[in-house]
Protein backbone atom coordinates (compact mmCIF):
# COMPACT_ATOMS: atom_id res chain seq x y z
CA UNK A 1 64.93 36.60 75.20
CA UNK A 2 63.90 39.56 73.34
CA UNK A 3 61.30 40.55 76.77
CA UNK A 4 64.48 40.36 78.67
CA UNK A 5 66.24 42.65 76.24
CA UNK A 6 63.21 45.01 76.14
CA UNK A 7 63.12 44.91 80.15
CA UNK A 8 66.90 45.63 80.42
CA UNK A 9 66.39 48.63 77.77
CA UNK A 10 63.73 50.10 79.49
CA UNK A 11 65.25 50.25 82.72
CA UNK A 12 68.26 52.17 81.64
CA UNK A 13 66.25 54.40 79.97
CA UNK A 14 64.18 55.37 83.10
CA UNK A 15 67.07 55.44 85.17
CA UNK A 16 68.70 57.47 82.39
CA UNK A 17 65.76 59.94 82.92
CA UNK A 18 65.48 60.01 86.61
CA UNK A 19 69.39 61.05 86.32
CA UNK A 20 68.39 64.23 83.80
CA UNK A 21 65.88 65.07 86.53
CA UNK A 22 68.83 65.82 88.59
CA UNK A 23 71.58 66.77 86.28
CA UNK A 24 73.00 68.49 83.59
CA UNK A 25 73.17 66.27 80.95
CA UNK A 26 76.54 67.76 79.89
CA UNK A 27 78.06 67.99 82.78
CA UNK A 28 76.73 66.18 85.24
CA UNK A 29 76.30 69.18 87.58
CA UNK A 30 73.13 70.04 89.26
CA UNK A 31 71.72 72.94 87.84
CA UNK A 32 71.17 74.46 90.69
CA UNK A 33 75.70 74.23 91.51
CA UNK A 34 75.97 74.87 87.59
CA UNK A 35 78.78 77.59 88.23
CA UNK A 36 77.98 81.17 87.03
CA UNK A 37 79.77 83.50 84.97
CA UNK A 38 82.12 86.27 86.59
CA UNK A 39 81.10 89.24 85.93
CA UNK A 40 83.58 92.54 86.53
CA UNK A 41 82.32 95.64 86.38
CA UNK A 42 84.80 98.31 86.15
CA UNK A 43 84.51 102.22 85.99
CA UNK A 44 86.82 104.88 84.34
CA UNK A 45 87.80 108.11 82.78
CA UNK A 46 89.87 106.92 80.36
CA UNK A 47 89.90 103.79 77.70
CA UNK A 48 93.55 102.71 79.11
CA UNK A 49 91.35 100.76 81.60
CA UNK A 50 89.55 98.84 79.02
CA UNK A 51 92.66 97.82 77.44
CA UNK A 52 93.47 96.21 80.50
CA UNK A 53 90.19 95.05 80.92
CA UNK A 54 91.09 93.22 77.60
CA UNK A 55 94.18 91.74 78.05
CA UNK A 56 93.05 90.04 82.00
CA UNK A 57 90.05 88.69 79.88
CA UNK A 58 92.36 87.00 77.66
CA UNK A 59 94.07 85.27 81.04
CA UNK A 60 90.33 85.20 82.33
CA UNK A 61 88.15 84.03 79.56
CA UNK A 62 85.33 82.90 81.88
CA UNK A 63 84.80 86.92 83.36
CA UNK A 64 82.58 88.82 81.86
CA UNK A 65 83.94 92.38 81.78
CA UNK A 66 81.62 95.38 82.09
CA UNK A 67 83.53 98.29 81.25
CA UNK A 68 82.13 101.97 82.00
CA UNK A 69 83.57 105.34 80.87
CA UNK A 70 82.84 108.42 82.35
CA UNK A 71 84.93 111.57 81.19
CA UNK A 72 86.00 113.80 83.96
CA UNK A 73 84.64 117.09 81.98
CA UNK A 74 83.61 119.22 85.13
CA UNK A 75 83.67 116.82 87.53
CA UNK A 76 81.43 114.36 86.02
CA UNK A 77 83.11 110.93 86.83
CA UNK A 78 83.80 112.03 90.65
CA UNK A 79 80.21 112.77 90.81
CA UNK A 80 78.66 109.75 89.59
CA UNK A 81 81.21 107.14 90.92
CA UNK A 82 80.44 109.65 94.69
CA UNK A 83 76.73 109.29 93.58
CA UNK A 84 76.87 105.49 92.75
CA UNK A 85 78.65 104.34 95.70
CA UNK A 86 76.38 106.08 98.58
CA UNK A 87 73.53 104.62 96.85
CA UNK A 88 75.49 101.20 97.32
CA UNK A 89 75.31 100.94 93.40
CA UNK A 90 79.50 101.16 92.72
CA UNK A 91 81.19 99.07 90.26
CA UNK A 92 84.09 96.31 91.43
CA UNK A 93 86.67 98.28 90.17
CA UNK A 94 87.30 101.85 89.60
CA UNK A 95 90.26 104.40 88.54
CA UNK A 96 91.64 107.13 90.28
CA UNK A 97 93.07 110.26 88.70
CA UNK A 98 96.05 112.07 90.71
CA UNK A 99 93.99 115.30 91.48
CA UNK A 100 90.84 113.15 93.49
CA UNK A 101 92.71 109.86 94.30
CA UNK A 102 93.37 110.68 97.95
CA UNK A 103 90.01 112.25 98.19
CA UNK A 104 88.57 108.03 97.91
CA UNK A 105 91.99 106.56 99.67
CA UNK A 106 91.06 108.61 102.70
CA UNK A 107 87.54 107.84 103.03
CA UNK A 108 85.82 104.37 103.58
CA UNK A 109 84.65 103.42 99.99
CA UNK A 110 87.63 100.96 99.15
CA UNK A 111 88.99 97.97 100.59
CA UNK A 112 91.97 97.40 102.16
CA UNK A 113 94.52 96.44 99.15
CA UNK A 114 97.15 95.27 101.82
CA UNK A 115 97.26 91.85 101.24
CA UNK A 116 98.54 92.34 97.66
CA UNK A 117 102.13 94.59 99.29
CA UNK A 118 104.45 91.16 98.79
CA UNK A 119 103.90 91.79 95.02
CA UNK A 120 104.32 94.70 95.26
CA UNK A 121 107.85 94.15 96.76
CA UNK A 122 108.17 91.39 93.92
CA UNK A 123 108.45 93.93 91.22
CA UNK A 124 109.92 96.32 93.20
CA UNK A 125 106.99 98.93 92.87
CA UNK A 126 108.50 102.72 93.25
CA UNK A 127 107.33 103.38 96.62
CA UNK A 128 105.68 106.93 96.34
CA UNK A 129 102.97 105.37 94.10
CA UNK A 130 101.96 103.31 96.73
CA UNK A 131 102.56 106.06 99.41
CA UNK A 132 100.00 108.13 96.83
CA UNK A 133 97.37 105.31 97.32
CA UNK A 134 97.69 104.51 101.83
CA UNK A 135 95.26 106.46 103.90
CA UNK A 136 96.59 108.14 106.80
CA UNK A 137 96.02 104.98 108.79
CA UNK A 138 98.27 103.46 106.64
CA UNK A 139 96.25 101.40 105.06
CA UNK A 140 96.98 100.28 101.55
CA UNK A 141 93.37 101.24 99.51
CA UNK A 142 94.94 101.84 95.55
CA UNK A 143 97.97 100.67 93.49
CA UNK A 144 98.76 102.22 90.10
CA UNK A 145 100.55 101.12 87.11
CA UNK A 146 102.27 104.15 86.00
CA UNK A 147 105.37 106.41 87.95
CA UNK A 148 105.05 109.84 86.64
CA UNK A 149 107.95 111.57 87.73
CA UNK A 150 108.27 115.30 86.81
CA UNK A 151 111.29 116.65 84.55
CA UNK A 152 112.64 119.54 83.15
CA UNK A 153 112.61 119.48 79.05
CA UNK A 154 114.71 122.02 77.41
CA UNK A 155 115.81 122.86 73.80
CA UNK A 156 119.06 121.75 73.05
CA UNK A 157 119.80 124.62 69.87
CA UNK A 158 119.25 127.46 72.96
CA UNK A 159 121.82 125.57 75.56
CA UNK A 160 124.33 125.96 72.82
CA UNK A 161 123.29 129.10 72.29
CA UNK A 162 123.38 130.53 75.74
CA UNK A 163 125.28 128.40 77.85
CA UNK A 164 127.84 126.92 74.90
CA UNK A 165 126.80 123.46 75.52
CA UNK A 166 123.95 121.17 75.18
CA UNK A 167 125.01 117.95 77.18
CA UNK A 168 122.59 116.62 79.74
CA UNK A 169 124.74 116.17 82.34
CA UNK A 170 126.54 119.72 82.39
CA UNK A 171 122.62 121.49 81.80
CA UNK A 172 121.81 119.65 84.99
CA UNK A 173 124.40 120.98 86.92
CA UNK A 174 123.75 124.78 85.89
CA UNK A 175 119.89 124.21 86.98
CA UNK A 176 120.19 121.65 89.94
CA UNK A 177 118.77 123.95 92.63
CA UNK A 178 116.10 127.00 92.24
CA UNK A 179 118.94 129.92 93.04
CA UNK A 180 120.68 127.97 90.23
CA UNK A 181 117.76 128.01 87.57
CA UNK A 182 117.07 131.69 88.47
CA UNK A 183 120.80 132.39 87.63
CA UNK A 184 120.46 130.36 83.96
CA UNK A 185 117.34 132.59 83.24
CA UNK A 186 119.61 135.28 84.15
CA UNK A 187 121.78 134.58 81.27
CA UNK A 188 119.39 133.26 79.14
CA UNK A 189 117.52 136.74 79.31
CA UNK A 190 120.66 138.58 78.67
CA UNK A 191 122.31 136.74 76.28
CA UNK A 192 118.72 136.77 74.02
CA UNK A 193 118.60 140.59 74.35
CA UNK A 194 114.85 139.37 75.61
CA UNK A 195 113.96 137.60 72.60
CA UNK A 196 113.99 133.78 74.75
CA UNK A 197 111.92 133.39 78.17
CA UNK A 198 113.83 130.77 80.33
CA UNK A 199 109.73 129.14 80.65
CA UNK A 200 106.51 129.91 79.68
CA UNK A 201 104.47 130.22 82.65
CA UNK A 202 104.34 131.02 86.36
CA UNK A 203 102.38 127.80 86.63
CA UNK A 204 105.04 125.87 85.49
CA UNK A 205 107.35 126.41 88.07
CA UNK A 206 104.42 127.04 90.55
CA UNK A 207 103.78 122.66 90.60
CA UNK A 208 107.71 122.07 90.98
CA UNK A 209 107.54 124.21 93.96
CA UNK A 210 104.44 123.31 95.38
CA UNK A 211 105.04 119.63 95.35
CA UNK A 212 108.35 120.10 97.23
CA UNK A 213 106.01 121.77 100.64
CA UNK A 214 107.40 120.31 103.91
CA UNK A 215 103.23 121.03 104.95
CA UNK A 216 99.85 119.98 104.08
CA UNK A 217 97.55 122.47 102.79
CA UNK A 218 95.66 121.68 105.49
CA UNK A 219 96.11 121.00 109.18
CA UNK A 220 92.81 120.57 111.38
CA UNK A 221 90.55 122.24 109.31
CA UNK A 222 93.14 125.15 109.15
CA UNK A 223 94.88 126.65 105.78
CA UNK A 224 98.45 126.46 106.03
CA UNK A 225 100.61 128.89 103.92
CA UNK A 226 104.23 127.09 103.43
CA UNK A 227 106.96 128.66 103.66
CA UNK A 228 107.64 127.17 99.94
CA UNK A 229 104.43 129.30 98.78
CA UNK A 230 105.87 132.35 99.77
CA UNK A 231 109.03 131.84 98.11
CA UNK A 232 106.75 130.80 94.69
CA UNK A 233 105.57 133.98 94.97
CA UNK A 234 108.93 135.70 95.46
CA UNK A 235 110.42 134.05 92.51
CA UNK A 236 107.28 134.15 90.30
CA UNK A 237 107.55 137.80 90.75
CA UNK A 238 110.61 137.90 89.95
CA UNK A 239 110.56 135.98 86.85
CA UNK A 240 107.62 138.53 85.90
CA UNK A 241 109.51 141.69 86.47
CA UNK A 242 112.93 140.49 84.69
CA UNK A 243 111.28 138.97 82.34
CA UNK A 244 112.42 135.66 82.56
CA UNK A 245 108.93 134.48 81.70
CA UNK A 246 106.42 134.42 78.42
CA UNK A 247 103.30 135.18 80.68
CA UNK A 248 101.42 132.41 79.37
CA UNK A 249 98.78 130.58 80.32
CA UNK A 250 99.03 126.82 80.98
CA UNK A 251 97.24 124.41 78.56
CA UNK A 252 96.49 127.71 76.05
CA UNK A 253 97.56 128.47 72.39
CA UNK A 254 100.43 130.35 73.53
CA UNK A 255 101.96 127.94 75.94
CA UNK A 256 102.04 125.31 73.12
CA UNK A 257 103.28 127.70 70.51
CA UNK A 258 106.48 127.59 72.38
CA UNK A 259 107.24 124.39 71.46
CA UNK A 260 107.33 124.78 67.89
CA UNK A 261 108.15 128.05 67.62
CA UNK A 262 105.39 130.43 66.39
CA UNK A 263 105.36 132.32 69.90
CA UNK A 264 104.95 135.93 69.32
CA UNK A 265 104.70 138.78 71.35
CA UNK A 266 101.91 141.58 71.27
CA UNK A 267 104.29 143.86 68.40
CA UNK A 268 104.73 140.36 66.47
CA UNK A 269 108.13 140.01 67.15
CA UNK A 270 109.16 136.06 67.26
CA UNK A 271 110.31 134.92 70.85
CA UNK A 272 111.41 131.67 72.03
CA UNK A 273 110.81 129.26 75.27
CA UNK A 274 114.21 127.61 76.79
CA UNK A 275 112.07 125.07 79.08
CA UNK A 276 109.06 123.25 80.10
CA UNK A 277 108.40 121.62 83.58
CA UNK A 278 106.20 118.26 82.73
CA UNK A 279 106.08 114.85 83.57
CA UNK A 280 106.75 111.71 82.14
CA UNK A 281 103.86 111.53 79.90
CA UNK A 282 104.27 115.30 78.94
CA UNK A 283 106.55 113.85 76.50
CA UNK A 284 104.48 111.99 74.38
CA UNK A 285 100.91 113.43 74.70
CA UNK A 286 102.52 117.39 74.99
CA UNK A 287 106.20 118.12 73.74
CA UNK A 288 106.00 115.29 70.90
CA UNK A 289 102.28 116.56 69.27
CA UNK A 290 102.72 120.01 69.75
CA UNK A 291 106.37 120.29 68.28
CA UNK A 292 105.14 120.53 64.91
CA UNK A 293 104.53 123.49 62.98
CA UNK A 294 101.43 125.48 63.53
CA UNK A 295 99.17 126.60 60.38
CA UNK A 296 98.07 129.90 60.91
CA UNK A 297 94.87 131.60 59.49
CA UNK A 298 95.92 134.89 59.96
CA UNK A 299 98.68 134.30 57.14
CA UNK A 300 96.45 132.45 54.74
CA UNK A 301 97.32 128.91 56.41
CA UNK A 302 101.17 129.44 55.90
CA UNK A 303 103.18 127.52 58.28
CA UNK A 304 104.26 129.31 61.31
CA UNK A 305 107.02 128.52 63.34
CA UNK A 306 109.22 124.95 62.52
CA UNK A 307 109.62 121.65 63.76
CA UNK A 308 111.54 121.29 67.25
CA UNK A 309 111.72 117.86 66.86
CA UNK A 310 115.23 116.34 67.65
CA UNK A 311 116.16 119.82 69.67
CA UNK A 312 114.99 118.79 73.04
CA UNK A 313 116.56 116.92 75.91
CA UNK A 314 115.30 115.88 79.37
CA UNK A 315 116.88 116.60 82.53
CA UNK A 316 115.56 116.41 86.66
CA UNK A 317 115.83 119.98 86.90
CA UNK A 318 115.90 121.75 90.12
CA UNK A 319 113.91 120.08 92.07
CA UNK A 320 112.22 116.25 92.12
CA UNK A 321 108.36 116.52 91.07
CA UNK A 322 105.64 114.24 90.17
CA UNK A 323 102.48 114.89 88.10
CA UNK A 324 99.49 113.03 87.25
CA UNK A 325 99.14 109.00 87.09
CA UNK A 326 96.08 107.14 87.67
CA UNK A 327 95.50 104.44 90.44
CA UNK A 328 93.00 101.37 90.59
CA UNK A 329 90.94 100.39 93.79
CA UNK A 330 88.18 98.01 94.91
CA UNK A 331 84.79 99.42 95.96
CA UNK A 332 82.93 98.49 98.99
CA UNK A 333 80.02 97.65 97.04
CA UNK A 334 82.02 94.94 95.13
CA UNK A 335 80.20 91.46 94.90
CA UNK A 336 83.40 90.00 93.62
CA UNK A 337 86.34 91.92 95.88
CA UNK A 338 88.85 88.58 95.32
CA UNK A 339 88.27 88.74 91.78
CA UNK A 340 88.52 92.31 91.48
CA UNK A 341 92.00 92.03 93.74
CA UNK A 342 93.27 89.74 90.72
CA UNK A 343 92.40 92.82 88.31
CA UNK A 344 94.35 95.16 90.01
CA UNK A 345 97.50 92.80 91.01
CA UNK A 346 97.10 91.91 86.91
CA UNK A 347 97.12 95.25 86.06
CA UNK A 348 99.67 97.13 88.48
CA UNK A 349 101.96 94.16 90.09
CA UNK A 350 102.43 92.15 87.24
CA UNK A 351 105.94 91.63 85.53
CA UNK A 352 104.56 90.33 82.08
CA UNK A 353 101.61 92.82 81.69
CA UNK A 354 103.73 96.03 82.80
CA UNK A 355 105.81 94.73 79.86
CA UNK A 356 103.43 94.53 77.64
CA UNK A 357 102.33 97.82 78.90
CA UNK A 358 105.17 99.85 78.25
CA UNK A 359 106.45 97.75 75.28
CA UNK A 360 103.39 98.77 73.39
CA UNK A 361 102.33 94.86 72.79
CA UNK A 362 99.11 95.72 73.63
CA UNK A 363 97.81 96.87 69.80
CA UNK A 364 94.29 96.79 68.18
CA UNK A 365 95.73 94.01 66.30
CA UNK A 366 96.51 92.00 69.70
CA UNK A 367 93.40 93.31 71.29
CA UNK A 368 91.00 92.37 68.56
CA UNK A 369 92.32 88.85 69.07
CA UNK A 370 90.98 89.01 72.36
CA UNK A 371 87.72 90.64 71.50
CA UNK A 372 87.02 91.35 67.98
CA UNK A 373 83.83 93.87 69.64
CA UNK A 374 86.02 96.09 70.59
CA UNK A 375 86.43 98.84 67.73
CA UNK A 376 90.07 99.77 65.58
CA UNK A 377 90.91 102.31 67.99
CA UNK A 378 91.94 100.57 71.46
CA UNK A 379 95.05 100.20 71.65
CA UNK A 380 98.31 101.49 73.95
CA UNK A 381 101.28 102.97 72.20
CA UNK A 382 104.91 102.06 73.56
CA UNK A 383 106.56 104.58 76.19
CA UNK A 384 104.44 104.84 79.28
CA UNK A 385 107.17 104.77 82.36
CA UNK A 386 105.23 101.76 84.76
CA UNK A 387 105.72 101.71 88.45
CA UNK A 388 107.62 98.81 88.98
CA UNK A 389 111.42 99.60 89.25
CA UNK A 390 112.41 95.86 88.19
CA UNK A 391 110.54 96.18 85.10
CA UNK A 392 111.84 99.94 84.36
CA UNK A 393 115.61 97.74 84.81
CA UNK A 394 114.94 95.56 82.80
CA UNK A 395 113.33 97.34 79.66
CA UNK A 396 114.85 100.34 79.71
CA UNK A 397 117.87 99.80 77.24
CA UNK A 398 114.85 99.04 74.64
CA UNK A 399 113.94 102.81 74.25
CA UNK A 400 117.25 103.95 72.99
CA UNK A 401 116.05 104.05 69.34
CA UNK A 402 112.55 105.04 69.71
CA UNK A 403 111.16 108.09 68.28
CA UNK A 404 110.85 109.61 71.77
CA UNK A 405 114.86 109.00 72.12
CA UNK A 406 114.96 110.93 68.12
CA UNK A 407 112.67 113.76 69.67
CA UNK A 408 115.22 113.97 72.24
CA UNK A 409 118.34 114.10 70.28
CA UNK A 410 119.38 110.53 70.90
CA UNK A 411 118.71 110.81 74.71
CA UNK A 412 116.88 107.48 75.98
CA UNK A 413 113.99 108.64 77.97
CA UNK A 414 113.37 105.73 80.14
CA UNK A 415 116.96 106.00 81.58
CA UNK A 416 116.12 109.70 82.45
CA UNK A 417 112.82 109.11 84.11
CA UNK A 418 114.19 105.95 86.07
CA UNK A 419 116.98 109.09 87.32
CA UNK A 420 113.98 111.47 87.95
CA UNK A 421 111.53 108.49 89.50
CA UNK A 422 114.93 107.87 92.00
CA UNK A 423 114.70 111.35 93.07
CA UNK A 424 111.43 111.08 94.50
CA UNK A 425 110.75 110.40 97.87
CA UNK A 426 107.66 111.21 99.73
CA UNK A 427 108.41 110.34 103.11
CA UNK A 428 107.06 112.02 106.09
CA UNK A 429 105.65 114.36 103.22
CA UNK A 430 102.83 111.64 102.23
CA UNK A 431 100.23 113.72 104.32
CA UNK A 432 100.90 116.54 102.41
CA UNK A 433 98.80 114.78 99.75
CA UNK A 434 95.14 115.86 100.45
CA UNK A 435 91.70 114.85 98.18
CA UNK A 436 91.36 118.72 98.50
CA UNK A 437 94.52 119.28 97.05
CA UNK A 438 93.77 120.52 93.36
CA UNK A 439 90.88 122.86 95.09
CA UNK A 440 93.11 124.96 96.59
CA UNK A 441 96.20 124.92 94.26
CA UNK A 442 93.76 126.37 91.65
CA UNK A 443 92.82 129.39 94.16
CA UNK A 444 96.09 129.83 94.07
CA UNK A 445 96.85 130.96 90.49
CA UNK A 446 94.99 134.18 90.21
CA UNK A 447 96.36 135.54 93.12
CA UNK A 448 99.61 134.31 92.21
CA UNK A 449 99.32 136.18 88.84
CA UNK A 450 98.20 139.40 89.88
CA UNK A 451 101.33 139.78 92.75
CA UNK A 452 103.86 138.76 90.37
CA UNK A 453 102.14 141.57 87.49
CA UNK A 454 102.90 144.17 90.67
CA UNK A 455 98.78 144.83 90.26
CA UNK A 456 99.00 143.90 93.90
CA UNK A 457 100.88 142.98 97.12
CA UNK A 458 101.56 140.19 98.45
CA UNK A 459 99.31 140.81 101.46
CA UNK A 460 96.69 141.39 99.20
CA UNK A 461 97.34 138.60 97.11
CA UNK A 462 96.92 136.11 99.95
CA UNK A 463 94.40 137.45 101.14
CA UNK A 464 92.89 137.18 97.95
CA UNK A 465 93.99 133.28 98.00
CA UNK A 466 92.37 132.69 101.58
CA UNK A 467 88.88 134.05 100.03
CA UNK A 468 88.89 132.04 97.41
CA UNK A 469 89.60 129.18 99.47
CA UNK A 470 86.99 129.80 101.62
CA UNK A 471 84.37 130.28 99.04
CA UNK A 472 85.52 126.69 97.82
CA UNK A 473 85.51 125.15 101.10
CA UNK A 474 83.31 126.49 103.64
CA UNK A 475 84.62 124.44 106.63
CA UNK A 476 88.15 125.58 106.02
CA UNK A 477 89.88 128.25 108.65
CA UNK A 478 91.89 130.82 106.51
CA UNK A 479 92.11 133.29 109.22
């Protein structure tokens, strides 16, 4: 009995063996159809996209995310994603600033995103954002997650001042066209005695203008001057002359110092800006930081200026803009295109995670959950306007006692960028969106300065423009 036992054992246990041979002994699966792990590999400029890359891993816990940053000092991302994709070395997924994201749309490095258009239409995504990301062909190659409509932000303390009111509504009305906002700097000049500049640069009104061109920069390898650039430089001229503006330079000391009131001219004397042409997040990452008081070291690190905070309000201005944004597409070189599809429909055509987005759930505290790895800083801070309309509908009361509403005097800033996001419709215009587009536009500003000093004509001032433009791009026609 105990032979027949010891038989019976050892044939299990040889069968039991020859099984392992085959098997994994955990799961049963051959090794060989063991499944692997997904791995993602995902490029940007920014860490926004790693907080993303976060919260899908939470939903995806078997991907392996490999996220890459590349700042776009000089150029550098472009030129190693460019670099990295004709060497057939891209990532799966990478992000697209404003100023180059037509540049990839319109060439053959992404896939064709169409597939993913009925979720788009599910959340009701604003329609130039996806107009922004289709090739000429139309051919859907990027979606983004963010509307960035342009607005006009003005202080509410210099309304009262010079126009004896301070209401959105009735400030709207006195600045709804351009003959209309060169009127209200009119008065604004007047009724100052000088002393308040209706905005602070050329430039700022120069992208309001520009973005409203009925033409392309381009058309078959040929510059094209709109008839909208020639009246930019007939009304940044004027500004110049009448003084309706600071003479500033975008993104410099002075431009900022408007906003909190240390601007002073070359005698010293204090002035003060009436308005400032930026987008939707020029309110948080511009207006809001740079409202504070300034210390100066000239005066021993006294405080100059005073906190604007609370004495601003946000309006569509003249004319419907948008600036900025940053899109997400899939690389040619992707080994994983369907997975990388569910990053970007997670990302930019998702109802919960635009939510979470713009509701600022997304903290270090949430993240670290996730992955502890990932540092104390990563985290997204509530207020971002998203690109789906049904989600802007249905958060939107929620931002009427944030501190961008106190900033604003009580004025909920979703509801006005949802007004100024309406407003914007590309259209036929679409084309006029070009990967050369931020080449040009900056040949455009010294030129642009000069004519409206009176240093120069206008002749001279384009012709100033077209050389420039050739020098940047060689194949262009200026003539």
């Amino acid at each position: 009995m105990r032979r027949i036992i010891a038989l019976i054992t050892i044939v299990i246990m040889v069968v039991g063996l020859l099984s392992g041979c085959g098997q994994n002994s955990q799961t049963g699966q051959s090794e060989s159809t063991q499944p692997k792990e997904k791995v993602l590999k995902i490029w940007s400029f920014t860490n926004e996209a790693k907080v993303f890359a976060t919260a899908f891993k939470e939903k995806h816990p078997d991907v392996k995310i490999e996220f890459t940053m590349i700042p776009m000092t000089e150029g550098e991302y472009q030129l190693k994603l460019k670099s990295a994709l004709q060497s057939g070395e891209g990532p799966d997924v990478v992000a697209l600033e404003s100023d180059f994201v037509r540049e990839f749309v319109e060439s053959d490095y992404l896939v064709d995103l169409s597939d993913l258009l009925p979720f788009a239409e599910e959340v009701k995504t604003y329609q130039f954002t996806i107009d922004i990301g289709t090739d000429e062909n139309g051919v859907v190659k990027a979606f983004s997650y963010q509307a960035t409509p342009g607005l006009m932000y003005y202080r509410r303390s210099l309304a009262k001042k010079y126009f004896g009111t301070d209401d959105p509504v009735k400030i709207q009305e006195l600045v709804s066209d351009l003959s209309k906002f060169e009127e209200a700097a009119k008065i604004v000049k007047e009724k100052s005695n000088g002393n308040t500049y209706m905005i602070a640069s050329t430039a700022d009104l120069g992208r309001v203008i520009i973005e409203n061109r009925d033409k392309p920069w381009i058309v078959d390898s040929k510059l094209v001057i709109d008839p909208k650039v020639e009246e930019l430089f007939d009304i940044a001229k004027n500004f110049r002359q009448n003084g309706y503006e600071a003479q500033a330079t975008q993104w410099q000391e002075s431009w900022f110092a408007g906003m909190n009131d240390s601007l002073v001219d070359a005698k010293g004397n204090p002035k003060q800006i009436f308005a400032y042409f930026l987008p939707t997040w020029g309110l948080s990452y511009v207006l809001q930081p740079n409202s504070a008081p300034a210390k100066g070291e000239s005066d021993g690190g006294k405080t100059a200026g005073k906190d604007t905070s609370g004495d601003w309000a946000a309006i569509p201005g003249p004319m419907p803009y948008r600036w900025g944004g940053t899109w997400f597409g899939v690389t040619k070189d992707s080994e994983n295109v369907e997975l990388a599809k569910e990053f970007i429909k997670f990302v930019t055509l998702n109802e919960e995670t635009l939510k979470s987005w713009a509701l600022g759930v997304y903290t270090n505290e949430y993240l670290k959950k996730i992955d502890p790895s990932i540092g104390d800083e990563l985290q997204q801070p509530a207020g971002d306007f998203v690109s789906s309309q049904k989600v802007v509908e249905e958060i939107a009361s929620q931002f009427g006692n944030t501190s961008a509403a106190k900033f604003l005097g009580g004025q909920n800033p979703y509801e006005v960028f949802a007004e100024a996001a309406r407003r914007i419709d590309l259209g036929g215009r679409t084309k006029n969106i070009q990967a050369t587009d931020f080449v040009v536009q900056d040949a455009l500003w010294d030129p642009l300065d000069a004519y409206a000093s009176g240093e120069i004509s206008k002749d001279e001032a384009l012709k100033r423009f077209k050389e420039a433009v050739k020098n940047a791009l060689p194949d262009v026609n200026v003539d």
